[in-house]
Protein backbone atom coordinates (compact mmCIF):
# COMPACT_ATOMS: atom_id res chain seq x y z
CA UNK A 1 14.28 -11.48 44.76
CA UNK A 2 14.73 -13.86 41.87
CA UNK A 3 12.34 -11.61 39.80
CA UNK A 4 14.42 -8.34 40.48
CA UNK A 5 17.65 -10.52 39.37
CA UNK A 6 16.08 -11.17 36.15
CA UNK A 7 14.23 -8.02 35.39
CA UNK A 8 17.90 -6.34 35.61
CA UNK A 9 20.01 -8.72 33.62
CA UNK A 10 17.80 -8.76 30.37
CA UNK A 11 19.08 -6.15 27.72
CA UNK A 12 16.55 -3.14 26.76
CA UNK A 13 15.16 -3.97 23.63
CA UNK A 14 15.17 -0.52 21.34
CA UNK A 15 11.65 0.28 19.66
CA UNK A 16 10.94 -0.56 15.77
CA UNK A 17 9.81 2.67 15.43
CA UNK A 18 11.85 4.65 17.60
CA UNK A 19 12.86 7.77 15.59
CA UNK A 20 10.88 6.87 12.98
CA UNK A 21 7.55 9.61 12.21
CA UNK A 22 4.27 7.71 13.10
CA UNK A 23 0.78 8.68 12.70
CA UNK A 24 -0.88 10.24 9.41
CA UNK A 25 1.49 11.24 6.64
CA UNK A 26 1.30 14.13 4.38
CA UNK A 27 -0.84 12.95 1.13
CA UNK A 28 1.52 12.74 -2.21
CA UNK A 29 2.26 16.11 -4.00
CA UNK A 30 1.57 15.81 -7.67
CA UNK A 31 5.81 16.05 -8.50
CA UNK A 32 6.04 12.73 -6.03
CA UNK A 33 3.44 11.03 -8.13
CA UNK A 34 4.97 12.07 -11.30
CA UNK A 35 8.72 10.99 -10.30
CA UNK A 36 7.45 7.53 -8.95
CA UNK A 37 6.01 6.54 -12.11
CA UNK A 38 9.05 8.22 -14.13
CA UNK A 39 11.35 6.09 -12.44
CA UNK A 40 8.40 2.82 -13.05
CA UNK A 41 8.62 3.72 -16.30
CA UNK A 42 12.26 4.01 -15.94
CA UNK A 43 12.69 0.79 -14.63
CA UNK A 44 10.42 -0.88 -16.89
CA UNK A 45 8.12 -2.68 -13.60
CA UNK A 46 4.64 -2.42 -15.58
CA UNK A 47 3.21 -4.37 -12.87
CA UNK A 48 3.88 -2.06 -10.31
CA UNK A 49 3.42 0.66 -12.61
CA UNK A 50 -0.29 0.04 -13.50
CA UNK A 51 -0.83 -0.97 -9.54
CA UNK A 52 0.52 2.59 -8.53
CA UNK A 53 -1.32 4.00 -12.02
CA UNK A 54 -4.62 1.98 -9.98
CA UNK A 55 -4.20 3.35 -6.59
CA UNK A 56 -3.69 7.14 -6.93
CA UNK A 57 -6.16 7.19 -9.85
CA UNK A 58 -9.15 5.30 -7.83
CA UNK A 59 -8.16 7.24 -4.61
CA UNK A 60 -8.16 3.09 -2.58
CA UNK A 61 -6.03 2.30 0.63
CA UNK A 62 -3.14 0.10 -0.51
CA UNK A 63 -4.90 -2.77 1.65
CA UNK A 64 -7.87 -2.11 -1.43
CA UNK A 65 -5.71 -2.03 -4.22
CA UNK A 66 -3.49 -5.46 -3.58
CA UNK A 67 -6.91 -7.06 -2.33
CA UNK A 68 -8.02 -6.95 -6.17
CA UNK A 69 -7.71 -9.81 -8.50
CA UNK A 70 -6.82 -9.54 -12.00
CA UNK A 71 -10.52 -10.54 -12.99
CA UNK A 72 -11.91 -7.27 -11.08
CA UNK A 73 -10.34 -5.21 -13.71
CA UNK A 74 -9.76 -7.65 -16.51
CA UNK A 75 -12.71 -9.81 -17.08
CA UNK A 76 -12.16 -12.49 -19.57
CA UNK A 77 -8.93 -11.23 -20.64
CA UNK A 78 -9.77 -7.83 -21.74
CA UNK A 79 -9.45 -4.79 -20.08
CA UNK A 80 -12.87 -2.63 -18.75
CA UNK A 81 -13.04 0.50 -19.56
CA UNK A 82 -14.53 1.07 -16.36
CA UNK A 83 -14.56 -0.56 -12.92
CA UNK A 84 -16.52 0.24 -9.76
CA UNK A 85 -14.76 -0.86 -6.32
CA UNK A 86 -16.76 -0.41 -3.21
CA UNK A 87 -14.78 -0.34 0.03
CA UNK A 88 -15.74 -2.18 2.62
CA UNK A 89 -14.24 -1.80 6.54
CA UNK A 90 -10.82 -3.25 5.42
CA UNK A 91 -11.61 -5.03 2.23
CA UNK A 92 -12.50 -3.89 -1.39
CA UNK A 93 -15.63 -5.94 -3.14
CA UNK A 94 -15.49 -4.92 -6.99
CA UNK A 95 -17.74 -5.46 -9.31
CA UNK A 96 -17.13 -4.50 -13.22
């Protein structure tokens, strides 16, 4: 009995996600790519700029592409010309 009184006078919690689209979304169409880093550029983020630039270019989940560390693309300062990432379950390894 004391179980039913509680059950009842607790307020419904509403879902995070209710209305919200879940599942797989619709990969970026090359306009959406450009406009993002227009208004990067815009906006003058570089950082986020050259992350974005490092994502859509290497094709990496974002969990990849913020796993990296500015020595997997920067050795010693200077910028590779090229970088190999391997993915792993739910982690990037990179070597240069």
């Amino acid at each position: 009995m004391q179980d039913q009184m509680n059950a009842t006078s607790t307020p419904k919690r509403v879902p995070w996600n209710k209305g919200k689209l879940t599942g797989a979304k619709p990969p970026l169409r090359p306009k959406h790519v450009w406009s993002i880093r227009t208004n990067l550029q815009i906006e003058g983020r570089a950082r986020d700029l050259a992350m974005f630039n490092l994502a859509i270019d290497s094709k990496l989940r974002g969990c990849d592409v913020v796993a990296l560390r500015v020595e997997d693309v920067a050795a010693g300062g200077y910028t590779a010309d090229r970088a190999t990432v391997r993915q792993k379950e739910n982690r990037a390894a990179s070597q240069i």
